[in-house]
Protein backbone atom coordinates (compact mmCIF):
# COMPACT_ATOMS: atom_id res chain seq x y z
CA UNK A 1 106.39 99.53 102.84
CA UNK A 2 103.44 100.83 104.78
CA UNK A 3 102.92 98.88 108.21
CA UNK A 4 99.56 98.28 109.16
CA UNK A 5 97.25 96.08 112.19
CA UNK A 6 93.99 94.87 112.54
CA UNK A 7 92.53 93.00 115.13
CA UNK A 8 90.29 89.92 115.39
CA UNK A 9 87.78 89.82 118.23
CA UNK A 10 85.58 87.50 118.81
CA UNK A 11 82.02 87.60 120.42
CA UNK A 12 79.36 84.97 120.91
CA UNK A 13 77.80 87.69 118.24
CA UNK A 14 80.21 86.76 115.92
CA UNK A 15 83.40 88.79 114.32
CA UNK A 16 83.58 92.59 114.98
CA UNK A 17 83.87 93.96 111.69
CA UNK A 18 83.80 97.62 110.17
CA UNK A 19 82.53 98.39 106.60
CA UNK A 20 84.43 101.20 105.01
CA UNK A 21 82.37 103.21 103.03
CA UNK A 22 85.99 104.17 100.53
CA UNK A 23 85.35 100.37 99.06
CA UNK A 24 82.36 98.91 100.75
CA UNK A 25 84.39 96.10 102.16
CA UNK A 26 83.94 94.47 105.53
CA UNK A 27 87.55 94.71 107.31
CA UNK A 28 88.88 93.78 110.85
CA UNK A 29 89.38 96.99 112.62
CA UNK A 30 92.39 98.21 112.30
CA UNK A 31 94.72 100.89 110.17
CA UNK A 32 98.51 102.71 109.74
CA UNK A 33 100.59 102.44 112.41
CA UNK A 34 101.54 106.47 113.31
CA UNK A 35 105.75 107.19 113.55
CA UNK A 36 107.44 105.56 116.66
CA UNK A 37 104.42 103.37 117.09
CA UNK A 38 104.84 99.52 117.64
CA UNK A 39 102.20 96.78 116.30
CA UNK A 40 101.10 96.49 119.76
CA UNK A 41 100.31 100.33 120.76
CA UNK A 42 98.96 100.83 117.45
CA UNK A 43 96.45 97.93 117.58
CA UNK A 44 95.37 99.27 120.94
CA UNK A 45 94.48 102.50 119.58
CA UNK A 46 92.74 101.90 116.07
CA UNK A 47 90.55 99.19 118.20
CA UNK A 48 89.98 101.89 120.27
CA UNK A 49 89.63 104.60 117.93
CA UNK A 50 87.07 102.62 115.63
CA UNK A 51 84.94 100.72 118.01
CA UNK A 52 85.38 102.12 121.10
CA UNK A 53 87.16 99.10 122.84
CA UNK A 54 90.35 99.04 124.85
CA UNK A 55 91.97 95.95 124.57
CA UNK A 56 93.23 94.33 127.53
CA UNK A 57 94.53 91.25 126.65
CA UNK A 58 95.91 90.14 123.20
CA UNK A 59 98.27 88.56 121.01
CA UNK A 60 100.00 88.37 117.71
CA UNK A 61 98.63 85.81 115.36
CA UNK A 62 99.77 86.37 111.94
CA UNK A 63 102.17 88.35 109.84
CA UNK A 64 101.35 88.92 106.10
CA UNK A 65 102.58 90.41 102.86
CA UNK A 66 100.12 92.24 100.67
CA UNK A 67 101.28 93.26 97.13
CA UNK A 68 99.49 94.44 94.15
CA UNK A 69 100.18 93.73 90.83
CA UNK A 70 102.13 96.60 88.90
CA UNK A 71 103.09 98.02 92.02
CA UNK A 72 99.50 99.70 91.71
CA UNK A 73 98.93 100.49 95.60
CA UNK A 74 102.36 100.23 98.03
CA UNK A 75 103.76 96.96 99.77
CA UNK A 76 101.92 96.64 103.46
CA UNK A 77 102.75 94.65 105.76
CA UNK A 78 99.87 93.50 107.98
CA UNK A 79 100.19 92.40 111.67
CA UNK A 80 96.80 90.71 112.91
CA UNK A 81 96.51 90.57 116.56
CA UNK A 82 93.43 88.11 118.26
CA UNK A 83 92.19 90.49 120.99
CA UNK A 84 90.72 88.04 123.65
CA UNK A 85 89.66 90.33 126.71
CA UNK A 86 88.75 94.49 126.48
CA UNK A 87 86.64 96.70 128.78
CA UNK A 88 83.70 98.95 127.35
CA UNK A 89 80.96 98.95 124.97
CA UNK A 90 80.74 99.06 120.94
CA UNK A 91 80.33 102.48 119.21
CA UNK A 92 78.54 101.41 116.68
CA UNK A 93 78.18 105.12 115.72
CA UNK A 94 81.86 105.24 114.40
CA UNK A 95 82.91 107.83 111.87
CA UNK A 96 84.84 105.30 110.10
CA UNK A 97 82.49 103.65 108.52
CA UNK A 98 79.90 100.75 109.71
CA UNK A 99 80.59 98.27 113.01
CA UNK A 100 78.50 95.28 113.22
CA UNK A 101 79.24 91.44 114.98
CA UNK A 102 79.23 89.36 111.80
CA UNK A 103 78.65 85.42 111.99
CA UNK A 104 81.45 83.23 111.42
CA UNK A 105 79.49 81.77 108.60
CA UNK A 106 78.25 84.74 106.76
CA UNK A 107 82.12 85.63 105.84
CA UNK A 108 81.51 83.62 102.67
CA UNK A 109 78.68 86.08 101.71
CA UNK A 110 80.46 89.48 103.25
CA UNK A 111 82.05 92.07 100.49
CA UNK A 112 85.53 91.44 101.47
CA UNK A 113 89.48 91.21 99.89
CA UNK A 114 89.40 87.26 99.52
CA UNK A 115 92.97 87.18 101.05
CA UNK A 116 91.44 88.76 104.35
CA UNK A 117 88.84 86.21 104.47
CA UNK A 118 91.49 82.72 104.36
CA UNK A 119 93.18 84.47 106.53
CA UNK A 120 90.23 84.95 109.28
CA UNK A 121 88.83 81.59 108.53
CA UNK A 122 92.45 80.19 109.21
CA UNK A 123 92.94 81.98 112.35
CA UNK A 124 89.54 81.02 113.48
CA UNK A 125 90.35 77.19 113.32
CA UNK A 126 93.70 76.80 114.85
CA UNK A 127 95.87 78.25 116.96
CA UNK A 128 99.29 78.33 114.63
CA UNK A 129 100.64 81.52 114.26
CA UNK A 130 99.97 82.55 110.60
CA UNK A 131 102.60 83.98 108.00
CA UNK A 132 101.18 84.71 104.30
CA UNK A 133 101.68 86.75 101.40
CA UNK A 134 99.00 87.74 99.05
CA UNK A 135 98.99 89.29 95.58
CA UNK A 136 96.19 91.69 94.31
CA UNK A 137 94.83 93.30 91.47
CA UNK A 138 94.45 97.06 92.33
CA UNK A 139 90.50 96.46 93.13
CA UNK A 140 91.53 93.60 95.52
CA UNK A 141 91.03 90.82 93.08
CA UNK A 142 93.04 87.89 94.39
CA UNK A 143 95.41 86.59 92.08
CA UNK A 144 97.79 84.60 94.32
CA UNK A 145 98.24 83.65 97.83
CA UNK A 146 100.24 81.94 100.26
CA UNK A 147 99.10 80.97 103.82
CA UNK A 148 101.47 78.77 106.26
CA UNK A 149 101.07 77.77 110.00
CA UNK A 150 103.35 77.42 112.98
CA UNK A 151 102.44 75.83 116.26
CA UNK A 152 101.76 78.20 118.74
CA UNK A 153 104.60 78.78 121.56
């Protein structure tokens, strides 16, 4: 199972998102953890490494599952961090693909995996800590999901 992070910070902008050109979907940023690597570290450094951001303060807000239907693409599990506090400015100029702050109500309209979306809009209207799972076709067609909430500690 491939381990992987994103992170969800908010702006009065809007969402920091990054369109990668490999699908044309708008994603949090985020990517692989590297060997050794915790959630934590490696949220800090694919925020960093795709918008030029250091986070400074942050915290874990959902765990999910993402499968694909005939095993098409491997298991990942996703760790979404809410990054509340960072220092320096937005390289909009990133190689890995397109930055922009995206309005909480354009997500509807945004290319996007549908699971990714719930999630966001979840996260964005409560605090609960978030575990789901969500099954895809191998183009990121939603076929099933499943989102729950826990109060936050």
């Amino acid at each position: 199972m491939k381990t992987i992070v994103n992170a969800l910070l908010r702006s009065p902008e809007g969402i920091l998102m990054i369109r990668k050109p490999s699908t044309g979907f708008w994603f949090l940023p985020g990517g692989k953890l590297e060997p050794g690597e915790s959630p934590e570290e490696g949220v800090v450094r694919e925020v960093f490494e795709e918008t030029g951001l250091r986070p400074l303060e942050m915290r874990l807000r959902g765990e999910f599952v993402l499968r694909f239907v005939d095993d098409a693409k491997e298991e990942r599990r996703l760790y979404t961090f809410e990054v509340t506090r960072w220092e320096g400015e937005v390289d909009f100029l990133c190689r890995e693909g397109s930055l922009a702050w995206q309005k909480v109500e354009h997500l509807d309209f945004l290319p996007m995996p549908d699971g990714d979306r719930r999630a966001i809009l979840e996260l964005l209207g409560s605090e609960s800590f978030l575990h789901g799972e969500f099954l895809y076709q191998e183009d990121y067609t939603l076929v099933a999901h499943r989102l729950t909430g826990t109060l936050p500690v």
